[in-house]
C-alpha atoms as a PDB file:
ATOM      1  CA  UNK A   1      58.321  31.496  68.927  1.00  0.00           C
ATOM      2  CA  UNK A   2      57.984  30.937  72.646  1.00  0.00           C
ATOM      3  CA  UNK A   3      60.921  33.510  73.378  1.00  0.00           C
ATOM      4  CA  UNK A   4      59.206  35.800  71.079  1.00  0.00           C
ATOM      5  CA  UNK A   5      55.840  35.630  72.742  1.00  0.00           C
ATOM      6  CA  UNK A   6      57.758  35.834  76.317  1.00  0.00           C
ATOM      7  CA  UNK A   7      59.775  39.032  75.188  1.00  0.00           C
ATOM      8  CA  UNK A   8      56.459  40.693  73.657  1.00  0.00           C
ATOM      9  CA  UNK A   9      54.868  39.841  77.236  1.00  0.00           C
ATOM     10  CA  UNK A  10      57.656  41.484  79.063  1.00  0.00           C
ATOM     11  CA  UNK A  11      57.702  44.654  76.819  1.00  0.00           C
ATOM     12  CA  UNK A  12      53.874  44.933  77.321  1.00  0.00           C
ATOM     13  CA  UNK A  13      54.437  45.140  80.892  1.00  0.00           C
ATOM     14  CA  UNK A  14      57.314  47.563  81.298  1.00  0.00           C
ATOM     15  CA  UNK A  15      55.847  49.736  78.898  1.00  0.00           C
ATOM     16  CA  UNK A  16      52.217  50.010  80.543  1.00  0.00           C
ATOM     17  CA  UNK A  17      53.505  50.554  84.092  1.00  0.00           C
ATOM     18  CA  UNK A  18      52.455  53.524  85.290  1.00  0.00           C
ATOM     19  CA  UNK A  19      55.192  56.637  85.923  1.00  0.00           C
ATOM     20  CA  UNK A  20      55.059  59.643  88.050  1.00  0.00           C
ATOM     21  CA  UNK A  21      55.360  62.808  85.698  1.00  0.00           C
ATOM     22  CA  UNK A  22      58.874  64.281  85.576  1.00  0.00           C
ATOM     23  CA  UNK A  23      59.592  67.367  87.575  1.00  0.00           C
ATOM     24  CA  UNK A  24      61.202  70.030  85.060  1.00  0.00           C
ATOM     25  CA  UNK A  25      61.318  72.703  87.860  1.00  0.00           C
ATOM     26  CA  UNK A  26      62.650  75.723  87.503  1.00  0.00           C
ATOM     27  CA  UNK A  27      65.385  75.701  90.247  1.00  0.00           C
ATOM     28  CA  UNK A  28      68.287  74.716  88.507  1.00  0.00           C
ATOM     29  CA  UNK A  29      71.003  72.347  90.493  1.00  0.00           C
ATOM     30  CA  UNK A  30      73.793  75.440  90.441  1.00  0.00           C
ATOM     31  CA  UNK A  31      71.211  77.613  91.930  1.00  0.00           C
ATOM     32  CA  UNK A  32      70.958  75.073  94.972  1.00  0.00           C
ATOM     33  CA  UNK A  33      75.057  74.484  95.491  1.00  0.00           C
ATOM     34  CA  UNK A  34      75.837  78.360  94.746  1.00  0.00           C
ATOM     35  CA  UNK A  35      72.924  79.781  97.152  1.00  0.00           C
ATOM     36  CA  UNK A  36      72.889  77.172  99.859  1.00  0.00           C
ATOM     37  CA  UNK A  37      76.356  77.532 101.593  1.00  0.00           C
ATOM     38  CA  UNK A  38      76.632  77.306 105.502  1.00  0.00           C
ATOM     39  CA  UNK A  39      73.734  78.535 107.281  1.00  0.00           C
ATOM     40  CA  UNK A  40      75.815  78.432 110.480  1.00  0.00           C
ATOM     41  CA  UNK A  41      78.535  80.558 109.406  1.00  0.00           C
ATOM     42  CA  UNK A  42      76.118  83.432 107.576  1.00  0.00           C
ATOM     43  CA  UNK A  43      74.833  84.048 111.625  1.00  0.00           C
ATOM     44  CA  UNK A  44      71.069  83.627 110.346  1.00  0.00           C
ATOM     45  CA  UNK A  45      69.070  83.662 113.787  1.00  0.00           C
ATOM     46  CA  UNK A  46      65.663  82.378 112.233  1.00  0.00           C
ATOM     47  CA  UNK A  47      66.117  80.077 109.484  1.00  0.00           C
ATOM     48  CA  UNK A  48      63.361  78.093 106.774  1.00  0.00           C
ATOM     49  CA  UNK A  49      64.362  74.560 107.756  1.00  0.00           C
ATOM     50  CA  UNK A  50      62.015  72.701 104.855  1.00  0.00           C
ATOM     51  CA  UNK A  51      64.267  70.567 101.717  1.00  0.00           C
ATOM     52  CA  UNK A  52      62.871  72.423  99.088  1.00  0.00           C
ATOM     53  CA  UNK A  53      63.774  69.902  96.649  1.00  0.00           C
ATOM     54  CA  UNK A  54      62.324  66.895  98.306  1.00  0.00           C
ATOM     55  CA  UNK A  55      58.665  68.768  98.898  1.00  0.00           C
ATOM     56  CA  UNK A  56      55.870  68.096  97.030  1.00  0.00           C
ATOM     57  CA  UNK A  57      54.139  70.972  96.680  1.00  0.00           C
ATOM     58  CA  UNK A  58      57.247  72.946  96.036  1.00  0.00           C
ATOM     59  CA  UNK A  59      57.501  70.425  92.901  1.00  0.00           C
ATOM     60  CA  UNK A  60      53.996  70.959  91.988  1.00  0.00           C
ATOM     61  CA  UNK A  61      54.024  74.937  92.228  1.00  0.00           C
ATOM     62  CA  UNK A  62      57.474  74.417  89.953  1.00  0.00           C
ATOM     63  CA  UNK A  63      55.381  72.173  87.577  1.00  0.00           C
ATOM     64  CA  UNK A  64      52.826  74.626  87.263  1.00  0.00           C
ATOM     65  CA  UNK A  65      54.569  76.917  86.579  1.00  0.00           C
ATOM     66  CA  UNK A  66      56.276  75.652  84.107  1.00  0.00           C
ATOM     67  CA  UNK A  67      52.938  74.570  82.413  1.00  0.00           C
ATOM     68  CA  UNK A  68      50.848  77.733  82.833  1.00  0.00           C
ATOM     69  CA  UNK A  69      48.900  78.433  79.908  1.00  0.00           C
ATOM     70  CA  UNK A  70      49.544  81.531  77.738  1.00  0.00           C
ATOM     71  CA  UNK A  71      45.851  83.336  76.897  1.00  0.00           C
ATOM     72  CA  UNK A  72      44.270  85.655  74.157  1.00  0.00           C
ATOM     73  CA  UNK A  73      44.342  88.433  76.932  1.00  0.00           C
ATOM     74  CA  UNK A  74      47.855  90.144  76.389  1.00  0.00           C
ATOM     75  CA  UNK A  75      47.130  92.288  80.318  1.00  0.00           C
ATOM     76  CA  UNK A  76      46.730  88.674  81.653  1.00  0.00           C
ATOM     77  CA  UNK A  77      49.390  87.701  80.247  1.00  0.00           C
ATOM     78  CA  UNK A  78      51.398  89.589  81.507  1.00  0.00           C
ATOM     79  CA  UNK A  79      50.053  89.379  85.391  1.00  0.00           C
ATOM     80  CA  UNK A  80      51.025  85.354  84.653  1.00  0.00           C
ATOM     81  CA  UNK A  81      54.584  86.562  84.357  1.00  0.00           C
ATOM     82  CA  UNK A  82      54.685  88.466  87.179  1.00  0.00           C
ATOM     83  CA  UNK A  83      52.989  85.877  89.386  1.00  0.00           C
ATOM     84  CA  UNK A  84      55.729  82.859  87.783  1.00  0.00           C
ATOM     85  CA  UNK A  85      58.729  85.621  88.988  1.00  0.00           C
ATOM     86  CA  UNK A  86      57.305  85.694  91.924  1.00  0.00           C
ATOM     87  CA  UNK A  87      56.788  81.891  92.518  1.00  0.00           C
ATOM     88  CA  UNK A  88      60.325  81.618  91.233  1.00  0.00           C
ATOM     89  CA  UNK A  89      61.379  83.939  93.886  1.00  0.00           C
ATOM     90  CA  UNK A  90      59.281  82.237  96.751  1.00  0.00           C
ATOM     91  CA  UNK A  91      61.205  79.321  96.279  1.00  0.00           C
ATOM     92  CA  UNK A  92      64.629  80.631  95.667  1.00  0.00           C
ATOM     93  CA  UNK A  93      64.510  82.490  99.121  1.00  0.00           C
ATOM     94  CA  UNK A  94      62.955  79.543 100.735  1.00  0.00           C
ATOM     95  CA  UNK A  95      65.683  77.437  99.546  1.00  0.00           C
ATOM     96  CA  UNK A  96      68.045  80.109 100.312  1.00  0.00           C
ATOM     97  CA  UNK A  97      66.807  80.404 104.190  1.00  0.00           C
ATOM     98  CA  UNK A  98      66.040  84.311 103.295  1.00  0.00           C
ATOM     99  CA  UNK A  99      63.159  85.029 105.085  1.00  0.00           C
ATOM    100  CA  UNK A 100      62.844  88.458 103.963  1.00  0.00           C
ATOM    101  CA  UNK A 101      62.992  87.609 100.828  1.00  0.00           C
ATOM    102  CA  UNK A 102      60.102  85.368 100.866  1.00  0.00           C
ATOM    103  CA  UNK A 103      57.739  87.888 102.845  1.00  0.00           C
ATOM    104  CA  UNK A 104      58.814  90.392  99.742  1.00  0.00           C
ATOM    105  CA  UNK A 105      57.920  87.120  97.138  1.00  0.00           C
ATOM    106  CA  UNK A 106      54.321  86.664  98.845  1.00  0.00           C
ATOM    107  CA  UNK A 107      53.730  90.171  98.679  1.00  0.00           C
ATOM    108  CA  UNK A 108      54.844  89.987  94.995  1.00  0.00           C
ATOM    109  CA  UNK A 109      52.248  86.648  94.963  1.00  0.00           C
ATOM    110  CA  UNK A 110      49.670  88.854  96.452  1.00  0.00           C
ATOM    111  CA  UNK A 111      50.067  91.439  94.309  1.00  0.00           C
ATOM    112  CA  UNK A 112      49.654  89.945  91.258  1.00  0.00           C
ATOM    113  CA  UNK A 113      46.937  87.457  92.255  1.00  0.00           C
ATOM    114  CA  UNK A 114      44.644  90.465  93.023  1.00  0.00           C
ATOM    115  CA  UNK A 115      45.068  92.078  89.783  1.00  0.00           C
ATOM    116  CA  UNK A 116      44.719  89.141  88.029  1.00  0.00           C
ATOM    117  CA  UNK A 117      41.594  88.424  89.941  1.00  0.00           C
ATOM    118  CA  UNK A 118      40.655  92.119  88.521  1.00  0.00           C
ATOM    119  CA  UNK A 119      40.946  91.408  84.966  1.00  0.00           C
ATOM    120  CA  UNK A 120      39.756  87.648  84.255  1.00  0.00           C
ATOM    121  CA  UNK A 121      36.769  88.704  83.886  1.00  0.00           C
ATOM    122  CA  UNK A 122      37.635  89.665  80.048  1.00  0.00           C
ATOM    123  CA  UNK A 123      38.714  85.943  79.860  1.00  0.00           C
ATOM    124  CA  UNK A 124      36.226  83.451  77.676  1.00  0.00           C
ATOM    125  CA  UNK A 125      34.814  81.213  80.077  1.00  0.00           C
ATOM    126  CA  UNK A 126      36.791  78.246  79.113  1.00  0.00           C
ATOM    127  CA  UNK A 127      39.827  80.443  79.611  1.00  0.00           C
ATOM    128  CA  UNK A 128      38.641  81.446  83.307  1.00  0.00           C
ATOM    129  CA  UNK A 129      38.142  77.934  84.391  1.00  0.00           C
ATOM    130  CA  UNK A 130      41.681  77.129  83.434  1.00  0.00           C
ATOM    131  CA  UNK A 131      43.380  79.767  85.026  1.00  0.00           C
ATOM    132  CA  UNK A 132      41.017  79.615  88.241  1.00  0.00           C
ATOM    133  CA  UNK A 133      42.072  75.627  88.577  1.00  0.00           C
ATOM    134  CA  UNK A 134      45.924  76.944  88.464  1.00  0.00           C
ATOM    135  CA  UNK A 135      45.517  79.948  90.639  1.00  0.00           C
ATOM    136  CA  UNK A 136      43.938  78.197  93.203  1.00  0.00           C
ATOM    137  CA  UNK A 137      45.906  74.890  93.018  1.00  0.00           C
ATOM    138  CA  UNK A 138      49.339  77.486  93.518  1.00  0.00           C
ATOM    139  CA  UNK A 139      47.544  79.405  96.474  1.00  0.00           C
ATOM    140  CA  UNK A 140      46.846  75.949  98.063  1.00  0.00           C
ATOM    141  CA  UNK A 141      50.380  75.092  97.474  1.00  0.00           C
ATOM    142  CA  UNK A 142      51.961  78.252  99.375  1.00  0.00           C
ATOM    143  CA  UNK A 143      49.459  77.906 102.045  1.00  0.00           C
ATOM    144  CA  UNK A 144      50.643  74.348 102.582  1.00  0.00           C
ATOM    145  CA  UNK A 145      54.184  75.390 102.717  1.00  0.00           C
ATOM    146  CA  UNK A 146      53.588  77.895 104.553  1.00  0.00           C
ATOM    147  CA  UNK A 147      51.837  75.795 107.390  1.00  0.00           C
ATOM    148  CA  UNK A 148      54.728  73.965 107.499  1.00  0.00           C
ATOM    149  CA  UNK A 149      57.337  76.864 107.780  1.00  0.00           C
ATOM    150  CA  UNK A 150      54.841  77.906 111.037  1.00  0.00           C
ATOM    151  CA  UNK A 151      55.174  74.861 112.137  1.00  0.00           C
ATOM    152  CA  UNK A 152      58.947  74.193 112.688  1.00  0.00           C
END
């Protein structure tokens, strides 16, 4: 009875610890070994030098998007795509050292932020919130990583 009680005890304890929430990002691990290569030997003269994988907001902006909500508005919609491509993108060329390509991904950001920014307004309020707390959670994200890419 003792053992039992000890075991129940123990099980209690493991099982209420608390856990950081799994990163299911987007950036798959052949994406990282195909893209990364030899920075030397491609003759880059400017390169990103941030671990994409290791930085936390990179994880969060891959966690959100992987959990963006899908609304009643089919035109938002489909600006949420376009702003998750673009994301993806962002981090790929970051990852990837390509500079240019992550001035074209911002721009792409940028792009689809304003519009989206256009047409909320046809969003239920409860709708707006949501999307307002993610859009502004991913801008504060970028601007982080940025700041840190300006920093190095």
């Amino acid at each position: 009875m003792k053992r039992l009680f000890f075991f129940g005890i123990i099980l209690i304890i493991t099982s209420s610890c608390a856990t950081e929430k799994l990163n299911f990002s987007p950036l798959s691990n052949s994406f990282y070994s195909e893209s990364k290569g030899d920075t030397d030997k491609k003759g880059l003269k400017k390169s990103i030098e941030i671990n994409i994988k290791e930085n936390v907001n990179a994880s969060e902006i891959s966690n959100l998007i992987s959990t963006f909500p899908r609304f009643k508005n089919i035109d938002v919609n489909e600006q949420v795509t376009e702003l998750k491509y673009s994301l993806q993108n962002y981090l790929y060329a970051i990852d990837a050292g390509n500079i240019s390509g992550k001035d074209r991904a911002i721009k792409s950001f940028e792009k689809s932020y304003k519009k989206i920014q256009k047409i909320r307004q046809h969003l239920s309020q409860d709708d707006d919130e949501v999307l307002n707390r993610y859009l502004v959670r991913l801008k504060t994200n970028i601007n982080v990583i940025e700041d840190s890419l300006k920093g190095n």
